[in-house]
N, C-alpha and C. Protein backbone atom coordinates (compact mmCIF):
# COMPACT_ATOMS: atom_id res chain seq x y z
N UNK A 1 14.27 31.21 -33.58
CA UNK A 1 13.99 29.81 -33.35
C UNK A 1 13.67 29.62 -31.88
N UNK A 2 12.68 29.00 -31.45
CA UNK A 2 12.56 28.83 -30.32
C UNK A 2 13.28 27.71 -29.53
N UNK A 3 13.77 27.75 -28.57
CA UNK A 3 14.26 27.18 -27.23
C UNK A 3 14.77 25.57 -27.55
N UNK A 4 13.15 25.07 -27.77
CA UNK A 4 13.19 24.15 -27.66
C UNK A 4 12.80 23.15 -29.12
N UNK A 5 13.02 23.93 -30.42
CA UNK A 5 12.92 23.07 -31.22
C UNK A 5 14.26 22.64 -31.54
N UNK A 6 14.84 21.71 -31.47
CA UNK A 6 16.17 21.24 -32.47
C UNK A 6 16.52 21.19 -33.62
N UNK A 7 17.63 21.48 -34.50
CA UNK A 7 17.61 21.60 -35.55
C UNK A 7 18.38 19.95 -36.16
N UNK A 8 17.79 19.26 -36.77
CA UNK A 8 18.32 18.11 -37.35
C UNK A 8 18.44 18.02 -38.16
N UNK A 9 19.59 17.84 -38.73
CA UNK A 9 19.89 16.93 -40.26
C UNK A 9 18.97 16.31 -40.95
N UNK A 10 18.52 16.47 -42.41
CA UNK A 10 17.13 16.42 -42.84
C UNK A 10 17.39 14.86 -43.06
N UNK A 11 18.80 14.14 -43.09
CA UNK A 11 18.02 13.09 -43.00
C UNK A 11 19.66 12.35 -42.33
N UNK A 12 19.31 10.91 -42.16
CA UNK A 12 20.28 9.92 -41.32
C UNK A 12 21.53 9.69 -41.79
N UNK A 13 22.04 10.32 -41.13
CA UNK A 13 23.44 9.26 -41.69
C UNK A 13 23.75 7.78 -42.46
N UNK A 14 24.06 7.31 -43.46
CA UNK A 14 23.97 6.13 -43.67
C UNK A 14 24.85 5.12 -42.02
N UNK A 15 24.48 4.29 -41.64
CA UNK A 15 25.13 3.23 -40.68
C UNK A 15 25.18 1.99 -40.97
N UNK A 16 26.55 1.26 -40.94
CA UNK A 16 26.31 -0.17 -41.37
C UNK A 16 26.09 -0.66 -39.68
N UNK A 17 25.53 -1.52 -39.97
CA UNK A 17 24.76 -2.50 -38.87
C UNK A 17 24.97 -2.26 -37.40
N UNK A 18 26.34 -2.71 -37.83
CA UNK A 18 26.96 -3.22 -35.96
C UNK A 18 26.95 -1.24 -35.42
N UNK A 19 27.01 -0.31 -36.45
CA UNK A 19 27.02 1.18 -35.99
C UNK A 19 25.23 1.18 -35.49
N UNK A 20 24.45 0.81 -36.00
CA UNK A 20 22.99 1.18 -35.68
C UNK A 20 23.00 0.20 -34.37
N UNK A 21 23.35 -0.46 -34.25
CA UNK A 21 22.93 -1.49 -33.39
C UNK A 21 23.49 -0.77 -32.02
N UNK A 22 24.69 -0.06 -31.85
CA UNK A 22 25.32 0.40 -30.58
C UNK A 22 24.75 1.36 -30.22
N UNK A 23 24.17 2.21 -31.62
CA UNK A 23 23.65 3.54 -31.26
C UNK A 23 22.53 3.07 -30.32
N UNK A 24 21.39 1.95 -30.76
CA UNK A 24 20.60 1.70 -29.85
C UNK A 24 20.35 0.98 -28.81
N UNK A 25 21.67 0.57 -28.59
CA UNK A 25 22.08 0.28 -27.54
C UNK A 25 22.22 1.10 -26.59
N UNK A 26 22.89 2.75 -26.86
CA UNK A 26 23.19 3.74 -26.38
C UNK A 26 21.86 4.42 -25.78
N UNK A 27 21.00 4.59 -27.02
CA UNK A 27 19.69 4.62 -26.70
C UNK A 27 18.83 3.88 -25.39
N UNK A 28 19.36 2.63 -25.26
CA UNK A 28 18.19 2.20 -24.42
C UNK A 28 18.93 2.22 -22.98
N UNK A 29 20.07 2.22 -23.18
CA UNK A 29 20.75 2.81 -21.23
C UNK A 29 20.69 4.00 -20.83
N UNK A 30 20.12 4.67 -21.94
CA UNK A 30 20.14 6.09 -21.82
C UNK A 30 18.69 6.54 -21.36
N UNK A 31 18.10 5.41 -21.87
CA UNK A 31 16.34 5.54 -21.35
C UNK A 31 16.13 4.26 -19.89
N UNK A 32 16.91 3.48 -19.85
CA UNK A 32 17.17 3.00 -18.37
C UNK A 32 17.24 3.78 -17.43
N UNK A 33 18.72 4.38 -17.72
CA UNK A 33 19.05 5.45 -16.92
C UNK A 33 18.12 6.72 -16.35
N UNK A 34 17.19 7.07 -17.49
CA UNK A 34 16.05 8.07 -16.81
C UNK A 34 14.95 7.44 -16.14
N UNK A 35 14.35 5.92 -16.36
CA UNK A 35 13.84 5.52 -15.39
C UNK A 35 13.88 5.01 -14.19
N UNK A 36 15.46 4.60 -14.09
CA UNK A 36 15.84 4.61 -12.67
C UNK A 36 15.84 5.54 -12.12
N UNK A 37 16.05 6.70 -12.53
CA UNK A 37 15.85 8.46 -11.81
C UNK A 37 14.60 8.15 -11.59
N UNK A 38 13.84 7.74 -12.55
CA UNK A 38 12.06 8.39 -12.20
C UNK A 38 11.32 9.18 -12.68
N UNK A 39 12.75 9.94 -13.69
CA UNK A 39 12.51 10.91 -14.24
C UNK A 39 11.14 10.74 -15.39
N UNK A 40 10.41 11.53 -15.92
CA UNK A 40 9.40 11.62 -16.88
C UNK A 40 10.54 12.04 -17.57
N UNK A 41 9.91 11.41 -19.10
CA UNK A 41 10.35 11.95 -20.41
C UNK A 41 10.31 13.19 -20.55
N UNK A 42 9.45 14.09 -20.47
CA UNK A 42 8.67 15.58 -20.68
C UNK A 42 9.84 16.20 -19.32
N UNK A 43 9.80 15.83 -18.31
CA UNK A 43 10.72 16.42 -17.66
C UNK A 43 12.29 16.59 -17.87
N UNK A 44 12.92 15.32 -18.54
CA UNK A 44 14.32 15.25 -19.33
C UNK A 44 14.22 16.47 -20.31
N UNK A 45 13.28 15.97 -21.39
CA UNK A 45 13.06 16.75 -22.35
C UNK A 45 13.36 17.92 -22.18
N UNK A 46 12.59 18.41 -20.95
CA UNK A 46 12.46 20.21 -20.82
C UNK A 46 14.04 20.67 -19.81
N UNK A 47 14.19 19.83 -19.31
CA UNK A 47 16.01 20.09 -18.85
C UNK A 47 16.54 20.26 -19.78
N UNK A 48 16.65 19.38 -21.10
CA UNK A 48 17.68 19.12 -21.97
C UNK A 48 17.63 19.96 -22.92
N UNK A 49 16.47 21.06 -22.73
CA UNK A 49 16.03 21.72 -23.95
C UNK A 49 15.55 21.19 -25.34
N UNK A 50 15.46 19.76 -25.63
CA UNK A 50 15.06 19.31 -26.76
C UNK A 50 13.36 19.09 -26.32
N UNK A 51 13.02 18.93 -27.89
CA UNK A 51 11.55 18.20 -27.81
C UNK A 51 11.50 17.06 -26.88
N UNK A 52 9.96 16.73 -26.85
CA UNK A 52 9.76 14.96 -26.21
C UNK A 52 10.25 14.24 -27.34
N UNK A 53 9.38 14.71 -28.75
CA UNK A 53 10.24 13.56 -29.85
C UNK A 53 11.63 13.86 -29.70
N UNK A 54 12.48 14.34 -29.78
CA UNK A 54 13.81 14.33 -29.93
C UNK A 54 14.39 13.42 -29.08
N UNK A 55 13.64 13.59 -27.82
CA UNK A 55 14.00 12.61 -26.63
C UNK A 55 13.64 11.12 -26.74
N UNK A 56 12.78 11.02 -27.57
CA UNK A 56 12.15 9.69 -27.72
C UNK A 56 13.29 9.38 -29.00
N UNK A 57 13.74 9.47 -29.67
CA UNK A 57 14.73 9.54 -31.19
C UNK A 57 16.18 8.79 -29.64
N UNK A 58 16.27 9.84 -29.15
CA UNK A 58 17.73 10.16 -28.25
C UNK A 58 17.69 8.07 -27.75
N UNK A 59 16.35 8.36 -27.00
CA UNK A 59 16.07 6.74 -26.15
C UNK A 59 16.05 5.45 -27.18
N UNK A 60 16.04 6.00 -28.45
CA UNK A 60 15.94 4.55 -29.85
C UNK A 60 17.24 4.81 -30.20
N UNK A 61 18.16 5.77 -30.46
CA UNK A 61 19.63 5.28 -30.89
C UNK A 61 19.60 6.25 -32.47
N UNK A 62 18.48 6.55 -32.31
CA UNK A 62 18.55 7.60 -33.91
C UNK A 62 19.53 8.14 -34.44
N UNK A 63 20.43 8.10 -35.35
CA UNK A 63 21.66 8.58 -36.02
C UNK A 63 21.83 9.97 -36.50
N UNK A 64 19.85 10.96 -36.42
CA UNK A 64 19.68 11.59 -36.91
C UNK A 64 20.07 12.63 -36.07
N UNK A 65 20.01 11.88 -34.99
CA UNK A 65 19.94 13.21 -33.68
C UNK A 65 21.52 13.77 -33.36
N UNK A 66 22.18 14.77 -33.51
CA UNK A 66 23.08 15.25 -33.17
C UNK A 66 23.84 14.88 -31.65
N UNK A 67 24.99 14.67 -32.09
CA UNK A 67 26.07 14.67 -31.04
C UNK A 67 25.33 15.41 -29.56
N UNK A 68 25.85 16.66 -29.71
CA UNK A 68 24.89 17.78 -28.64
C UNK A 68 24.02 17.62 -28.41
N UNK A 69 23.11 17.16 -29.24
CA UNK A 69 21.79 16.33 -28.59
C UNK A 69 21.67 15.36 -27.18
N UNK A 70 22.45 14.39 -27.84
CA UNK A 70 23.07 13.44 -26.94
C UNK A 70 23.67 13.45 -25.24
N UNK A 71 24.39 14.60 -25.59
CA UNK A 71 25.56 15.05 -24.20
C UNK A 71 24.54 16.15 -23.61
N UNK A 72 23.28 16.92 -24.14
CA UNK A 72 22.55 17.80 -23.22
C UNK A 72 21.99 16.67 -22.77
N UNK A 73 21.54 15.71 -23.15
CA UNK A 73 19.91 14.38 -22.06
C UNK A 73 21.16 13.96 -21.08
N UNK A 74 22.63 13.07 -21.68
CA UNK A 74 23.08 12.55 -20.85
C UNK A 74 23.32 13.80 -19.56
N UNK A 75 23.24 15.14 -19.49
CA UNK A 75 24.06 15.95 -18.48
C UNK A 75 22.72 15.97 -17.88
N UNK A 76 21.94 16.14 -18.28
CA UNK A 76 20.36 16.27 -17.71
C UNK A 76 20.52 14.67 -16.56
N UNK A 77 20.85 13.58 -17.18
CA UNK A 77 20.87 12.86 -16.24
C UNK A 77 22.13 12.39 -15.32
N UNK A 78 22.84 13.43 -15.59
CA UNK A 78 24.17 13.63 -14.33
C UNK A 78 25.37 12.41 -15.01
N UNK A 79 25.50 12.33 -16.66
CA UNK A 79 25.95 11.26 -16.85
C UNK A 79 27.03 11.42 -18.01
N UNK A 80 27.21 12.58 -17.95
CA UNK A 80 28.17 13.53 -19.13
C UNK A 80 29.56 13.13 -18.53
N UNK A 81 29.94 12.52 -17.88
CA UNK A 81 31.05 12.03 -17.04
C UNK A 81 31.77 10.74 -17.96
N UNK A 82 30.65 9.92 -18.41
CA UNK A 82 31.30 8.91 -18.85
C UNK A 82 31.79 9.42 -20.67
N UNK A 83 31.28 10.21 -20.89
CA UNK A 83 31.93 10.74 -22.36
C UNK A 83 33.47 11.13 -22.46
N UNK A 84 33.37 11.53 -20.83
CA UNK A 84 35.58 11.70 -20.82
C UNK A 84 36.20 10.47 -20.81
N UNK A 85 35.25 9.29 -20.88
CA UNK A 85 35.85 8.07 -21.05
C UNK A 85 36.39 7.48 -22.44
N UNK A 86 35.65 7.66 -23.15
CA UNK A 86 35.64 7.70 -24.80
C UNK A 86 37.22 7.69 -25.27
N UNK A 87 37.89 6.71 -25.42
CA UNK A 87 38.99 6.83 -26.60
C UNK A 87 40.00 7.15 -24.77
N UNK A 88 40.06 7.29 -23.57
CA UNK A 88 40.76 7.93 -22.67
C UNK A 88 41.89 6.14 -22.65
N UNK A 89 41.32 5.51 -22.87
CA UNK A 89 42.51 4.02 -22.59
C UNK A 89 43.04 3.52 -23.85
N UNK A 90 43.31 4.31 -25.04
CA UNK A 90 44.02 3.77 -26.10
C UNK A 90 44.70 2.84 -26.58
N UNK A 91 44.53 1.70 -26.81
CA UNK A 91 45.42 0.71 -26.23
C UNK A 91 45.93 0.49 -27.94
N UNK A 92 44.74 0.61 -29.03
CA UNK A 92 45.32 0.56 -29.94
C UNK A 92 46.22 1.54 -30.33
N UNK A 93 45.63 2.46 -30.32
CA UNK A 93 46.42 3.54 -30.72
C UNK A 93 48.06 3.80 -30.31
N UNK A 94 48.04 3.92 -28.93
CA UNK A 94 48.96 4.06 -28.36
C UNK A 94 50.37 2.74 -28.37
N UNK A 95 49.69 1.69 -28.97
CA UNK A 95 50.54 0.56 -30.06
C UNK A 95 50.81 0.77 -31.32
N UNK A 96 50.29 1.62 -32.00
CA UNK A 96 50.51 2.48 -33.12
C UNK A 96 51.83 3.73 -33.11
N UNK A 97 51.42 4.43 -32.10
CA UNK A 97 52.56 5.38 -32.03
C UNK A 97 53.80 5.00 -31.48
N UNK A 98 53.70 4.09 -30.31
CA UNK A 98 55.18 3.38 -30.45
C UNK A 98 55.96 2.53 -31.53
N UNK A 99 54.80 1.95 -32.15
CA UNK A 99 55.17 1.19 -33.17
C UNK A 99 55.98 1.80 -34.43
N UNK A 100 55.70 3.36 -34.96
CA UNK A 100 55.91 3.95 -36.01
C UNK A 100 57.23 4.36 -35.49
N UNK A 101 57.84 3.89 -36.56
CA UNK A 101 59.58 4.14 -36.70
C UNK A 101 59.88 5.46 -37.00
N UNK A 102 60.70 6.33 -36.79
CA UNK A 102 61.15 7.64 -36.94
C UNK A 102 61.39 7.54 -38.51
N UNK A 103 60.68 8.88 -38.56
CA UNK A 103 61.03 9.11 -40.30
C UNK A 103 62.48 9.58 -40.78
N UNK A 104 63.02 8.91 -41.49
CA UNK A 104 64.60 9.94 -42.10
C UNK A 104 64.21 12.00 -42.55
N UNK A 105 65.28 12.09 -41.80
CA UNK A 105 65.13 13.74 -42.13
C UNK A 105 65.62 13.63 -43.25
N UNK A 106 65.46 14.61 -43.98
CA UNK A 106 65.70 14.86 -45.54
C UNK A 106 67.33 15.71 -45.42
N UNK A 107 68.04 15.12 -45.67
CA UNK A 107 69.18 15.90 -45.50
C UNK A 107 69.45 16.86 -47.44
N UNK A 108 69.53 18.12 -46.69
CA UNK A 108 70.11 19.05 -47.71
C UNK A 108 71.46 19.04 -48.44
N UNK A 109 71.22 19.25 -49.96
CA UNK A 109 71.89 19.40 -50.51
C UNK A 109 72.73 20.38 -50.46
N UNK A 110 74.42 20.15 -50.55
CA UNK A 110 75.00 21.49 -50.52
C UNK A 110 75.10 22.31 -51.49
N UNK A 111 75.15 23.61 -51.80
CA UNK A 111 74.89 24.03 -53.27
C UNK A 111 76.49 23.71 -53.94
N UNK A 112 76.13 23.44 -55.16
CA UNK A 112 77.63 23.12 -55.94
C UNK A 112 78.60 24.15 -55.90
N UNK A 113 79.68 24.03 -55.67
CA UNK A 113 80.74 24.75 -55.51
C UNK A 113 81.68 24.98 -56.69
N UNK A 114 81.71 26.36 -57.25
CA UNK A 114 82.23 25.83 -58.26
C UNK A 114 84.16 25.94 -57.96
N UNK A 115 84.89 25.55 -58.08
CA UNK A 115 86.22 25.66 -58.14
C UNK A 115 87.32 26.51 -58.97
């Protein structure tokens, strides 16, 4: 396989709405972000090792395009930094695990004794 073709999922993930909508949201700061560099598409592209289409998919929010997809353009644009952000301030969660009450240990039976 060469270099630079990607291998994608033959087809999209199903997404309900408000999921498509962030992805391309994700998409279009992600294509901000390379024009404030200055960067050319074709030049991301060939950093990131993906196609131009893949890159153009990456800049619309495409569902099709793999995770790794994603985190090679963002490192290409020096921006793989904010992914250690992801889930790092738990606020629900971490109200969850205090919240959950200790489970009862199962206390063992003694074996019957006979007399």
């Amino acid at each position: 396989m060469h270099p630079m073709v990607s291998v994608m999922p033959s087809s999209s993930p199903l997404l309900y709405p408000p999921q498509r909508k962030l992805l391309a949201e994700l998409g279009q700061r992600i294509r901000q972000a390379r024009l404030r560099r200055r960067f050319t598409a074709s030049l991301v592209a060939a950093r990131a090792d993906v196609s131009r289409q893949t890159l153009t998919k990456v800049e619309r929010g495409a569902p099709s395009v793999t995770m790794g997809t994603y985190l090679r353009v963002l490192t290409t644009l020096n921006l793989e930094t904010d992914l250690s952000k992801v889930a790092q301030d738990d606020v629900v969660g971490r109200r969850l695990l205090d919240a959950q009450l200790e489970t009862p240990r199962r206390v063992r039976k003694k074996p019957f004794a006979e007399t």
